[in-house]
Each structure stands twice: as structure tokens, then as C-alpha cells.
C-alpha atoms as a PDB file:
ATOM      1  CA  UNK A   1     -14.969  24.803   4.589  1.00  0.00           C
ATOM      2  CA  UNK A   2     -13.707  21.549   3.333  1.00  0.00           C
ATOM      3  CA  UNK A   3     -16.112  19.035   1.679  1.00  0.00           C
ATOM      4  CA  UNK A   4     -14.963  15.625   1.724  1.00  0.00           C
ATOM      5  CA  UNK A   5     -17.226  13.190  -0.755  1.00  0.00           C
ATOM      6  CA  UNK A   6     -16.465   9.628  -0.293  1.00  0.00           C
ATOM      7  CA  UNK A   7     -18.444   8.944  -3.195  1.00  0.00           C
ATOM      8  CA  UNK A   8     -17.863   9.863  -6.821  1.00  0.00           C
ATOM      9  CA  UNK A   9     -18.627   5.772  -5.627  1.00  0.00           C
ATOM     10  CA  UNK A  10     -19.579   4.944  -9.280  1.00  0.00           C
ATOM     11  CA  UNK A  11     -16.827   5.823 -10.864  1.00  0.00           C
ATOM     12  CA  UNK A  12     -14.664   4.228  -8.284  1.00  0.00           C
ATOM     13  CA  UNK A  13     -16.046   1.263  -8.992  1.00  0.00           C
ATOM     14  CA  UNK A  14     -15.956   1.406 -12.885  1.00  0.00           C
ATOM     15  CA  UNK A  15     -12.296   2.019 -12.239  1.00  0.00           C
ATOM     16  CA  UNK A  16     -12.419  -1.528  -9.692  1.00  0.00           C
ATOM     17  CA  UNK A  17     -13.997  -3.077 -12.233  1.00  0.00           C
ATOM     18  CA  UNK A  18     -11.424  -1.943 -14.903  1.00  0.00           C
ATOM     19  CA  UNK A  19      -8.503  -3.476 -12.547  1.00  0.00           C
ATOM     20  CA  UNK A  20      -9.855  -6.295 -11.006  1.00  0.00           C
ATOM     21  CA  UNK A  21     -10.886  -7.895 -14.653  1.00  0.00           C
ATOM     22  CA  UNK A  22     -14.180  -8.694 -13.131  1.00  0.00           C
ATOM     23  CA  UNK A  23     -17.344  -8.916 -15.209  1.00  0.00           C
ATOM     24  CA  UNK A  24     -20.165  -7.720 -13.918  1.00  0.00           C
ATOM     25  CA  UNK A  25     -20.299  -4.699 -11.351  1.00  0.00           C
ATOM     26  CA  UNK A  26     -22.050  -6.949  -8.375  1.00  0.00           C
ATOM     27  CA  UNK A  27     -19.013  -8.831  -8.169  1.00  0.00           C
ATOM     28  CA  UNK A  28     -16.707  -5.810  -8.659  1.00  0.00           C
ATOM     29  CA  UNK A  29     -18.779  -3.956  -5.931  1.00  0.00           C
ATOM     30  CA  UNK A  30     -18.284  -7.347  -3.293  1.00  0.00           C
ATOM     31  CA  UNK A  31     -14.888  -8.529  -4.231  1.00  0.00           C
ATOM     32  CA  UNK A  32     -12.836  -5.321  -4.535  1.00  0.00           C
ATOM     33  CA  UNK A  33     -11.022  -3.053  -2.024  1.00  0.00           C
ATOM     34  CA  UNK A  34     -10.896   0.555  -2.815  1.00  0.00           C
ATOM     35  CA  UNK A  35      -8.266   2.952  -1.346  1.00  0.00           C
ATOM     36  CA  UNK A  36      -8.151   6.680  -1.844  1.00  0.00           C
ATOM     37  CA  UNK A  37      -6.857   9.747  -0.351  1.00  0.00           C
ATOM     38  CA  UNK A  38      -8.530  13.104  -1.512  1.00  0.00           C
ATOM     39  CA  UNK A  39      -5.906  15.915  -0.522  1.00  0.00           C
ATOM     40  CA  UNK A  40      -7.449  19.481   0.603  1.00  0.00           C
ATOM     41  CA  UNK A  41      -6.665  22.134  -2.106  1.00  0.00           C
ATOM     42  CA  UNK A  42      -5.583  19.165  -4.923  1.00  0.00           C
ATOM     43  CA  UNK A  43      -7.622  17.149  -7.185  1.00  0.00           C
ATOM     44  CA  UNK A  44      -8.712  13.662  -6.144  1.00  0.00           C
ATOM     45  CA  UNK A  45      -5.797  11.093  -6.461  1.00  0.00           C
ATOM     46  CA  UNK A  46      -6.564   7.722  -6.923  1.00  0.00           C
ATOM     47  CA  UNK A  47      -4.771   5.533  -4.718  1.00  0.00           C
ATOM     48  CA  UNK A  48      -4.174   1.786  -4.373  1.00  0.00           C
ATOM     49  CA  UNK A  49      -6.863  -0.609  -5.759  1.00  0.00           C
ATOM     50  CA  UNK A  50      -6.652  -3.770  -5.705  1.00  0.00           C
ATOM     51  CA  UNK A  51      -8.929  -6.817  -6.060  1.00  0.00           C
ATOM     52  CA  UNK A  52      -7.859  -9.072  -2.809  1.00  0.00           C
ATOM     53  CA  UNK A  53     -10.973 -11.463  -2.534  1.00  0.00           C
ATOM     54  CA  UNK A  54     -12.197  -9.369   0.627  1.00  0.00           C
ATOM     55  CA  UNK A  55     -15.240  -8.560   0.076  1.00  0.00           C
ATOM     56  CA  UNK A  56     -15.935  -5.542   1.419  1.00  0.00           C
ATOM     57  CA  UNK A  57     -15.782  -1.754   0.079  1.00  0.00           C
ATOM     58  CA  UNK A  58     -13.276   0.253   2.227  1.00  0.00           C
ATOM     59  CA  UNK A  59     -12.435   3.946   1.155  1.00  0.00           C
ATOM     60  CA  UNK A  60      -9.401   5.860   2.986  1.00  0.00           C
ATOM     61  CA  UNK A  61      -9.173   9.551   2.501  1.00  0.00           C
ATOM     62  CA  UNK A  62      -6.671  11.680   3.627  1.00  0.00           C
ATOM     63  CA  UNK A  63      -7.532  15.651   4.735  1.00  0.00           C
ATOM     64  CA  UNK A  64      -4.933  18.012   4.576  1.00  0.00           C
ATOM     65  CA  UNK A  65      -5.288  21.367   5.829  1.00  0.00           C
ATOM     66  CA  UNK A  66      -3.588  24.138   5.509  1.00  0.00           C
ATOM     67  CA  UNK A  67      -4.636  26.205   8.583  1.00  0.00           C
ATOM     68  CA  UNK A  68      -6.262  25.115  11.735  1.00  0.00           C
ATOM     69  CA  UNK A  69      -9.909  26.657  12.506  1.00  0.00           C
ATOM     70  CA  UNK A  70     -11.716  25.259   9.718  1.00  0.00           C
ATOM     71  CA  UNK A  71     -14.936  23.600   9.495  1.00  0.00           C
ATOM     72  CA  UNK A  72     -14.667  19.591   7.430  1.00  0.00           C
ATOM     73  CA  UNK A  73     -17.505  17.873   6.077  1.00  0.00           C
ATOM     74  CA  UNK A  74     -16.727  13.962   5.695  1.00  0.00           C
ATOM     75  CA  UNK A  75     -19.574  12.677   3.535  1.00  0.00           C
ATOM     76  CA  UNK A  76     -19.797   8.474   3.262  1.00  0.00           C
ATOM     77  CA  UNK A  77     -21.499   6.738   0.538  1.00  0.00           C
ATOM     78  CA  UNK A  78     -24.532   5.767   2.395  1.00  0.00           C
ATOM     79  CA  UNK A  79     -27.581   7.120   2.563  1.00  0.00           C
ATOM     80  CA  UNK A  80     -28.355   9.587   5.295  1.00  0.00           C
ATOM     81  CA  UNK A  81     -31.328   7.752   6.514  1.00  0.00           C
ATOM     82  CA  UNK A  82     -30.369   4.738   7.002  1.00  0.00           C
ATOM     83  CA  UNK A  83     -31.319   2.855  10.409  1.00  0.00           C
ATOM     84  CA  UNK A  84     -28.144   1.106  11.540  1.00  0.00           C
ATOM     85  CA  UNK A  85     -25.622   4.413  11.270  1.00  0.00           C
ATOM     86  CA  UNK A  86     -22.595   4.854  12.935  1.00  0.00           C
ATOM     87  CA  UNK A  87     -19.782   7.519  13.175  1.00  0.00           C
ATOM     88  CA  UNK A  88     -16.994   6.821  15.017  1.00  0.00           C
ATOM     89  CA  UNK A  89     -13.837   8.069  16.463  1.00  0.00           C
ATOM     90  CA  UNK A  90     -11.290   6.038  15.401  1.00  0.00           C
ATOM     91  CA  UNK A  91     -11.942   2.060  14.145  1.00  0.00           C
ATOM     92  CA  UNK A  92     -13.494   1.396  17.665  1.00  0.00           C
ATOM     93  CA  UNK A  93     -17.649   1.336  16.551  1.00  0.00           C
ATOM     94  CA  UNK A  94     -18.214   1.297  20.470  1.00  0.00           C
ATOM     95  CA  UNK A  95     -16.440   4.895  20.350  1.00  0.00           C
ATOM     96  CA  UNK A  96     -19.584   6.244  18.666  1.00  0.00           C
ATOM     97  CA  UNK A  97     -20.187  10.138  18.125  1.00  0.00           C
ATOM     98  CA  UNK A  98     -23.567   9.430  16.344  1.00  0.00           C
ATOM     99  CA  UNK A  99     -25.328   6.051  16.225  1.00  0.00           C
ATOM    100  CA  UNK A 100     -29.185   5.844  15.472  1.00  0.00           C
ATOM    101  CA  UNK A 101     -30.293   9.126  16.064  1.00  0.00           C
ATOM    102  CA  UNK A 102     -28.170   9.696  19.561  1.00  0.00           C
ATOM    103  CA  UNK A 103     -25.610  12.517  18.960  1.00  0.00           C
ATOM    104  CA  UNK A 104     -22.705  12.400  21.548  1.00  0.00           C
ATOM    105  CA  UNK A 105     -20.573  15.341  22.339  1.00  0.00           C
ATOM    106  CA  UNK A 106     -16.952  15.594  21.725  1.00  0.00           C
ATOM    107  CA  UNK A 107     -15.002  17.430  24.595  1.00  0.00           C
ATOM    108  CA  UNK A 108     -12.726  19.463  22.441  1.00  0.00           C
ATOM    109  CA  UNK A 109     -14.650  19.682  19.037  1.00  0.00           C
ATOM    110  CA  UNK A 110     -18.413  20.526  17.766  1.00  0.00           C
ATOM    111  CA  UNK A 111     -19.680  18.220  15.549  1.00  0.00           C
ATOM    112  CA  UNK A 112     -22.827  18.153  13.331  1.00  0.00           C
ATOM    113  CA  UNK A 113     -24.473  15.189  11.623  1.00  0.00           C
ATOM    114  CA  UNK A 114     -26.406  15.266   7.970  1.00  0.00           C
ATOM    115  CA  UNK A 115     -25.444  18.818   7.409  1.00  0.00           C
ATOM    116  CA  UNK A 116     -23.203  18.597   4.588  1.00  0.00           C
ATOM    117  CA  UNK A 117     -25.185  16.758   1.896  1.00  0.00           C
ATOM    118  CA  UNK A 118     -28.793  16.240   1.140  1.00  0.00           C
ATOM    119  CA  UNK A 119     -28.394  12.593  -0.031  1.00  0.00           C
ATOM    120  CA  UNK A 120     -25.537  10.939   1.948  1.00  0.00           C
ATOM    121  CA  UNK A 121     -24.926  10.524   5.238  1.00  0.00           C
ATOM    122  CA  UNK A 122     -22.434  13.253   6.916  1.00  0.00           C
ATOM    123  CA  UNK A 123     -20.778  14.680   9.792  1.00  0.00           C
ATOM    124  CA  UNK A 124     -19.406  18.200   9.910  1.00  0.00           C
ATOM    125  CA  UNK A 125     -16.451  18.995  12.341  1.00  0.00           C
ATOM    126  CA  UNK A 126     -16.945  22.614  13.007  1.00  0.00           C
ATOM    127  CA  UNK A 127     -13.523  24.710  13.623  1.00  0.00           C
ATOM    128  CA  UNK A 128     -11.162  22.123  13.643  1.00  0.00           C
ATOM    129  CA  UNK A 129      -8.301  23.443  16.452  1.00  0.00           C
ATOM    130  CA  UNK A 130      -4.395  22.137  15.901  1.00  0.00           C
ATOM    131  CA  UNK A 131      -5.211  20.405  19.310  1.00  0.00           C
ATOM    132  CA  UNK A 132      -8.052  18.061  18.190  1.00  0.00           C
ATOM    133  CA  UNK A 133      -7.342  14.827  20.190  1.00  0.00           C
ATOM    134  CA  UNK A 134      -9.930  12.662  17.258  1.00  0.00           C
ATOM    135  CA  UNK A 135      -8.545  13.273  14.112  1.00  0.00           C
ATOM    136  CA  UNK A 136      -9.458   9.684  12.479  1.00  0.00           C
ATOM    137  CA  UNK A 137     -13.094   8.704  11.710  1.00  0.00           C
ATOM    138  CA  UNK A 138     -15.070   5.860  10.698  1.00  0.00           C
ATOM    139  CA  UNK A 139     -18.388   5.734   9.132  1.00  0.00           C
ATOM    140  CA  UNK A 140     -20.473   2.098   9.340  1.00  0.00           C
ATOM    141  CA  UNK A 141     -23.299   0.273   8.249  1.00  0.00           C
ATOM    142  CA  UNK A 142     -24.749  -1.443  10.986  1.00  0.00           C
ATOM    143  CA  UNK A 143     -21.458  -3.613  11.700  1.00  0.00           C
ATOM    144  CA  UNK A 144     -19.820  -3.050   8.424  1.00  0.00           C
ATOM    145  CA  UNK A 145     -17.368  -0.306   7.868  1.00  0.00           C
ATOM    146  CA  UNK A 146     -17.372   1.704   5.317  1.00  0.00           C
ATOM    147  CA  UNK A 147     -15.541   4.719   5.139  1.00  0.00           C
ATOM    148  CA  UNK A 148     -12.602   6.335   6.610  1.00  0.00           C
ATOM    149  CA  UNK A 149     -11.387   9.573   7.159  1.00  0.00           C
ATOM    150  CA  UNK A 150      -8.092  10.888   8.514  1.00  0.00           C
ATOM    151  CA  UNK A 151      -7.385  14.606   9.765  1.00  0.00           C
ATOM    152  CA  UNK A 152      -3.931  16.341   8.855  1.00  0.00           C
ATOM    153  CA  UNK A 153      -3.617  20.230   9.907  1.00  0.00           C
ATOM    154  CA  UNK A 154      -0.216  21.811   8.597  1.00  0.00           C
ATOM    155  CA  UNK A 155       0.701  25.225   8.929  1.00  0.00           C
ATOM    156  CA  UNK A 156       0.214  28.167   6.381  1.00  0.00           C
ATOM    157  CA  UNK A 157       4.436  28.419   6.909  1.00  0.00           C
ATOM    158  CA  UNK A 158       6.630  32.032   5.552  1.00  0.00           C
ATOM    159  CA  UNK A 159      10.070  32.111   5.026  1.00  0.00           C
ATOM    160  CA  UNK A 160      12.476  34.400   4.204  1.00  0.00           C
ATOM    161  CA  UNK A 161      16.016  34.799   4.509  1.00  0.00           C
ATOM    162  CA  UNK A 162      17.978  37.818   4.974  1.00  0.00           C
ATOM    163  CA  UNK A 163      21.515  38.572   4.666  1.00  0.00           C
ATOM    164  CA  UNK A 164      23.836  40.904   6.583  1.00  0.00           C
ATOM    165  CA  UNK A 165      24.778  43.792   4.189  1.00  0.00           C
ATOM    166  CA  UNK A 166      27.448  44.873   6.805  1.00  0.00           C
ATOM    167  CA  UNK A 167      30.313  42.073   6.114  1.00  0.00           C
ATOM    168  CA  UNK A 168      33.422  41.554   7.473  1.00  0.00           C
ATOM    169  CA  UNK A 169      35.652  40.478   4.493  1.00  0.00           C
ATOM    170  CA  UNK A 170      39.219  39.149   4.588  1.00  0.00           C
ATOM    171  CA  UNK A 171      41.100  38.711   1.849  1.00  0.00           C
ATOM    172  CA  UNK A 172      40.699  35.121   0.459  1.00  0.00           C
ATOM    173  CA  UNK A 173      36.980  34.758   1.927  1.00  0.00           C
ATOM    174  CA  UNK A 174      34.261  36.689   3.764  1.00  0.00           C
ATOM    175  CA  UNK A 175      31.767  35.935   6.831  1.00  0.00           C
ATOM    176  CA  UNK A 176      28.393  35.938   5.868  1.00  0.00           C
ATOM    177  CA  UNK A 177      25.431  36.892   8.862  1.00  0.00           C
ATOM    178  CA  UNK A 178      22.505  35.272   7.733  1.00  0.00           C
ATOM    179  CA  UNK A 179      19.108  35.529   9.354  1.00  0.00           C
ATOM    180  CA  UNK A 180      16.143  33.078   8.591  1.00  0.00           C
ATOM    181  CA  UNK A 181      12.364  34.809   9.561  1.00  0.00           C
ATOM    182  CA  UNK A 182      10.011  32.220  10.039  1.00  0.00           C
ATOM    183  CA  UNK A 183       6.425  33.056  10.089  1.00  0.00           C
ATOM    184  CA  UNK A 184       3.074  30.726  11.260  1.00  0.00           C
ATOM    185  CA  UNK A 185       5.074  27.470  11.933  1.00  0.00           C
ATOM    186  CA  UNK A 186       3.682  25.271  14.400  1.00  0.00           C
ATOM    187  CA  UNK A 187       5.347  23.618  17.704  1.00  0.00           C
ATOM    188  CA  UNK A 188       7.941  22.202  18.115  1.00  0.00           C
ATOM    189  CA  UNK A 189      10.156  21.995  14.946  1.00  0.00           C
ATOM    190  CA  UNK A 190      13.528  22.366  13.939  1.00  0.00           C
ATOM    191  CA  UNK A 191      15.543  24.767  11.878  1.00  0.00           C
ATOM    192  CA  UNK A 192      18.635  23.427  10.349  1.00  0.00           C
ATOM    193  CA  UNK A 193      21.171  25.362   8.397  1.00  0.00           C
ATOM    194  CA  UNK A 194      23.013  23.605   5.629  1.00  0.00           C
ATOM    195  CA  UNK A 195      25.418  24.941   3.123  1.00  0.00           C
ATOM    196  CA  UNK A 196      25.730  22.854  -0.147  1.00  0.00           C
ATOM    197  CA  UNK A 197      23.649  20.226   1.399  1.00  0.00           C
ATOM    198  CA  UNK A 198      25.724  19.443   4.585  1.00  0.00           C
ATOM    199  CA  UNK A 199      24.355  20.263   8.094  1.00  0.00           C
ATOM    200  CA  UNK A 200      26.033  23.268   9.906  1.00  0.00           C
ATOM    201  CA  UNK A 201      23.873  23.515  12.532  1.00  0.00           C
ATOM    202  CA  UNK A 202      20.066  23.018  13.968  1.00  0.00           C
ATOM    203  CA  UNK A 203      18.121  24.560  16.314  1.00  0.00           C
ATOM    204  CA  UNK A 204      14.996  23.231  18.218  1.00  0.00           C
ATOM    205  CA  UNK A 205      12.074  25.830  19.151  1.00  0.00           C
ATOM    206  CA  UNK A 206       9.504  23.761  21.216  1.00  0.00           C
ATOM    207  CA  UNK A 207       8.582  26.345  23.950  1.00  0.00           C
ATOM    208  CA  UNK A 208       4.735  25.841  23.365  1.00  0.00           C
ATOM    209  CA  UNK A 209       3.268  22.000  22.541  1.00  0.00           C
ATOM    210  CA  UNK A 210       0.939  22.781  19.066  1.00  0.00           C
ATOM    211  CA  UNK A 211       1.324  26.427  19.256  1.00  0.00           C
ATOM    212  CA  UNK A 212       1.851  28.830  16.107  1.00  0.00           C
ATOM    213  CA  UNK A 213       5.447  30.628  16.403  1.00  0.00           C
ATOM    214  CA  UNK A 214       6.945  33.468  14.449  1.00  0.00           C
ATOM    215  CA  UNK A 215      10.712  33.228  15.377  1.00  0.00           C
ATOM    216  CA  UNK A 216      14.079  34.246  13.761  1.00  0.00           C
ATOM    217  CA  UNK A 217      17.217  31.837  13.467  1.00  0.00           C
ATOM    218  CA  UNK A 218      20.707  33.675  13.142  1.00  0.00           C
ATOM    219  CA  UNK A 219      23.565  31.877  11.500  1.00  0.00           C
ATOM    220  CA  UNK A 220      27.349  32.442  10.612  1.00  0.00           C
ATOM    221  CA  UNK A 221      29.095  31.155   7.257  1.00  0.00           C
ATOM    222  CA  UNK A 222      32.857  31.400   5.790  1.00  0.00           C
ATOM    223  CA  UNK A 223      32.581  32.088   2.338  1.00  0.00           C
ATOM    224  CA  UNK A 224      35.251  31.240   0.415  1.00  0.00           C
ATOM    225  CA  UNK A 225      34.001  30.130  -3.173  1.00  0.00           C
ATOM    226  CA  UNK A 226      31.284  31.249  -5.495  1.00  0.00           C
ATOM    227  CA  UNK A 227      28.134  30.289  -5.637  1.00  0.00           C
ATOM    228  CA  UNK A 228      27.623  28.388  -2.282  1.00  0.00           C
ATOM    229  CA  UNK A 229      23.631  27.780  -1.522  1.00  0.00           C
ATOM    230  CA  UNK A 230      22.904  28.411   2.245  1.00  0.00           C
ATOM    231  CA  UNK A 231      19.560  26.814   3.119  1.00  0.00           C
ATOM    232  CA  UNK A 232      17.162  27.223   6.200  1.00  0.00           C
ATOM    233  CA  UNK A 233      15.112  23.977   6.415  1.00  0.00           C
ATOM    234  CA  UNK A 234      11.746  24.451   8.899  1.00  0.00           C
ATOM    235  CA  UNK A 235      11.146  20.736   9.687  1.00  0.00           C
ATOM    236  CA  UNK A 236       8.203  19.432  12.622  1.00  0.00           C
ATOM    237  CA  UNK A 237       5.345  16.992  12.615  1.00  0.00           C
ATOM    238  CA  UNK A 238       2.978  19.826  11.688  1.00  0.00           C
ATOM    239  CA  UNK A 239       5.340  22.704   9.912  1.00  0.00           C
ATOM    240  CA  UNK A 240       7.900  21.836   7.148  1.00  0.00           C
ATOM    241  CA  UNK A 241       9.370  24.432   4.617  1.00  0.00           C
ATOM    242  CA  UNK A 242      12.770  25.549   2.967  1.00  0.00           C
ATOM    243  CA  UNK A 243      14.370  28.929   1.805  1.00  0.00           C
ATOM    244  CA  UNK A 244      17.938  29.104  -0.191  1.00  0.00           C
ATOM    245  CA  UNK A 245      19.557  32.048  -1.201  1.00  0.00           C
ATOM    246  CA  UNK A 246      23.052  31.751  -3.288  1.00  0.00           C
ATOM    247  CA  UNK A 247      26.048  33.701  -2.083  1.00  0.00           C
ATOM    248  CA  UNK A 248      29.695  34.595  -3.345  1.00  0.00           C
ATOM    249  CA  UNK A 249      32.259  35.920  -0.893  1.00  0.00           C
ATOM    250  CA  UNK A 250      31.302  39.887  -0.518  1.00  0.00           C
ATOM    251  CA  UNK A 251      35.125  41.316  -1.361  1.00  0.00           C
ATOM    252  CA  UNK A 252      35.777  45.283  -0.866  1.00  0.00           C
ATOM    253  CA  UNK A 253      37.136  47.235  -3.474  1.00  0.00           C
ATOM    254  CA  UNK A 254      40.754  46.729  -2.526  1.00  0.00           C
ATOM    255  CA  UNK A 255      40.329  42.646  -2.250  1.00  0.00           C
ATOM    256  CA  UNK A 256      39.153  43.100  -5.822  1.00  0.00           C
ATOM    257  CA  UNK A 257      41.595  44.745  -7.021  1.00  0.00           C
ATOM    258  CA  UNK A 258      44.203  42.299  -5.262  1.00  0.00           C
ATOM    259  CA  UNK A 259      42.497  39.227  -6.536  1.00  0.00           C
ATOM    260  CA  UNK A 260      42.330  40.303 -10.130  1.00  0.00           C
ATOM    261  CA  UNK A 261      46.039  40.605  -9.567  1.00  0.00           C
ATOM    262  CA  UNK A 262      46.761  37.597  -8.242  1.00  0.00           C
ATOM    263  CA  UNK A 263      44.408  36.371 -11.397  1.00  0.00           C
ATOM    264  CA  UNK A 264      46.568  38.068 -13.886  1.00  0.00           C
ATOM    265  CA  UNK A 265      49.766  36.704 -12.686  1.00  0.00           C
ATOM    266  CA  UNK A 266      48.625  33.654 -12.393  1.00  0.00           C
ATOM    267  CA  UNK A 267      47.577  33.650 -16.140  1.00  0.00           C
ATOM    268  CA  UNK A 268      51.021  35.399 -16.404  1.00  0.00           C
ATOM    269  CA  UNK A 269      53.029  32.374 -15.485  1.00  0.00           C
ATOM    270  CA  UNK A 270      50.704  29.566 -17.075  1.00  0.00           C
ATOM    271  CA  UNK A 271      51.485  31.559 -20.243  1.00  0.00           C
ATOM    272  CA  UNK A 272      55.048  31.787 -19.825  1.00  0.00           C
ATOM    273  CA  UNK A 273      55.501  28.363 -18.813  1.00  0.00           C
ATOM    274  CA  UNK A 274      54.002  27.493 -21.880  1.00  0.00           C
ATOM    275  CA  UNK A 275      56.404  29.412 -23.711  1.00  0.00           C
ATOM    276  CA  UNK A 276      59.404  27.703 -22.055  1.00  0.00           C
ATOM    277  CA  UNK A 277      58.032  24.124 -22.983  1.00  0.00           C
ATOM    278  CA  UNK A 278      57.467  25.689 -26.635  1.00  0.00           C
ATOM    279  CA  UNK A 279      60.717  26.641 -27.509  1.00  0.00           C
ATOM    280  CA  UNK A 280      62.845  23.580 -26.406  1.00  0.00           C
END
């Protein structure tokens, strides 16, 4: 489960009071805007803070999760008993999932309120599903906001590429099969193949709206230098990923042997060009 704490408040407001240049925390507390956004699995980050002269207290967090079908406790920095308390979907304070007491039921999610801390006021999303239509929040005072919280569910994304051992070579480059397995990504996303960098081709998968795929993406290269980086990019609002693997042309014994030849008279005739120019 994912706990969300809006507050760590007085610290955020030391931290206000540090920026702003203000002088006493009263002022700090009614003058100052605070922005944050607490990432799921990372330590909190401190966003934007700025003193602005609006004086209200606004904090912004940001949940990222990794894998749908977990539960999220957003916690605001009010306390739980307080009269005049609202949770919202959205900025809308009319669109109320819990105001005074009245719980209101959310078609497509469970919801639960004061469960997550014994101090604060809370509300618990139980099971969050990649197809949650809410995924922003607002907690008020009354008619004051106060707290924000935004949903982000990204997939727990795999990938590995795989190369053909069976090659057909030529003699001054070889084609390269390449396969790219791609495990838990979410619909609809791209896979685009690059080599160096540039584009070679993409291919969309988008058979399901928001549903988990594991596919496969075959590809075709000329090789003809060393050391070329093939790339499968996994791109899509709720999957993004990349795997590179490095390749040199895959020669058979016999294109060896010619191309250390070709090599050696090569450094044959640099060498006795030199010698010409040397004894005029």
C-alpha cells in the first residue's frame, strides 16, 4: 500500500519561510504557496516554492505507481475531525466523495475515509485498477482547498532482446534477425526500432484500450560496420522502456579469412607507397 502524507507540513513551511525571507511563521504560513510532488518508491522531492502574495497553502503531490491493483492512502494536513471536510474528485468541491460525514460511492473504485492515519484526515483508494476514471483529488476546508493529489499507474515493463544466431552473412556485411520480448506493457504503445539513434521502423500494438500485453516485435538490420547499437524503444501513455544490444557483422570463417586479406594488402600498398615517395 502506498501512504501519501501531505504533511511533514512543518518542515515545509520552515523551508517557505527560508525562501520567502519572511519573518515570522504566521505570515510564512498565509503568504506562501507550497508545491510538491512525492513520487511512489523515491524520497520526497521538493518542488517549486514560491512566495506569490496568495495567501493560501496549496500542496500538489504526484503518485506514481508501478503496478495497478494497489491500495493509496492520500493523507491532508487537516485534522480528521474537522466539521467542514471535503474530498473531492477533481477541483470541482460539488463533486464530493465525502463531505460531513456522508460517504458517496465511486462506480469503479472503493474508497475509505480516516483509515490511513490517526491524526489527519484521509481517504484510502482500495485496489486502484489501470481503468480508474478519478485519478485527481482534492481535499478542502470548508471552501478552502487544501491539498491535492494526482494518480499515475505505469507498468512493471520487461525487455529483452534476442538475436538470431542463424545469420545469413555476405561478404562485406551480414543481416541481423533481431527479436524484442516485451513483457507487462500496457495499451496501446509503440515499439520503435532504431539503429545508432535513427528510426528504422515502429510498430503500434493497441488491440486492447488499458490492457497489460506481452508481445514480441521482429526486426531486420544490414550490418556492415562494427559496433552498431540496435535499440527497441517501448513508448505509450502508461508503458515506456528501452533495451540495446551492440552488434558487429557475424562473418563465417571464410569471410574472415578474406577480409584479413584484403586488410593485409591494403597495409601492403600503404606501405609501399610510402616507400615510393621515400626514395625520390
Amino acid at each position: 500500500m502506498v501512504s501519501l502524507f501531505m504533511s511533514e507540513f512543518e518542515a515545509f513551511i520552515r523551508m517557505c519561510k527560508y525562501v520567502s525571507g519572511l519573518s515570522t511563521l504566521r505570515s510564512c504560513i498565509n503568504c506562501c504557496v507550497i508545491k510538491m510532488a512525492i513520487v511512489f518508491q523515491a524520497s520526497l522531492v521538493l518542488g517549486l516554492i514560491t512566495c506569490n502574495g496568495v495567501c493560501k497553502t496549496v500542496g500538489e503531490a504526484i503518485i506514481k505507481l508501478t503496478e495497478p491493483k494497489q491500495d493509496v492512502c492520500l493523507i491532508c494536513p487537516i485534522a480528521k475531525n474537522k466539521p467542514n471536510l471535503t474530498w473531492s474528485c477533481g477541483l470541482d468541491r460539488n463533486n464530493y466523495i465525502y463531505r460531513s460525514g456522508l460517504m458517496i460511492s465511486l462506480d469503479d473504485v472503493e474508497t475509505k475515509i480516516n483509515d490511513c492515519s490517526s491524526v489527519n484526515s484521509s481517504l484510502k483508494i482500495l485496489k486502484i485498477s489501470i481503468n480508474i476514471n478519478c485519478k485527481e483529488y482534492t481535499c478542502w476546508n470548508g471552501t478552502e482547498e487544501v491539498a491535492r493529489f494526482q494518480i499515475k499507474i505505469q507498468s512493471i515493463l520487461t525487455i529483452t532482446m534476442n538475436r538470431d544466431e542463424n545469420q545469413y552473412d555476405r561478404r562485406e556485411e551480414s543481416m541481423e534477425n533481431l527479436t524484442c520480448v516485451i513483457l507487462g506493457a500496457i495499451q496501446p504503445f509503440n515499439v520503435t526500432w532504431l539503429m545508432n539513434g535513427s528510426v528504422q521502423d515502429v510498430h503500434l500494438f493497441q488491440n486492447s484500450e488499458k490492457s497489460e500485453a506481452n508481445v514480441t516485435s521482429n526486426e531486420t538490420f544490414t550490418v556492415n560496420e562494427e559496433n552498431v547499437i540496435i535499440s527497441c524503444l517501448v513508448n505509450g501513455p502508461y508503458t515506456y522502456g528501452v533495451a540495446n544490444i551492440s552488434i558487429s557483422p557475424s562473418y563465417s570463417k571464410e569471410q574472415r579469412i578474406v577480409r584479413a586479406r584484403k586488410t593485409w594488402e591494403k597495409t601492403l600498398q600503404q606501405f609501399f607507397e610510402k616507400l615510393q615517395i621515400c626514395s625520390f
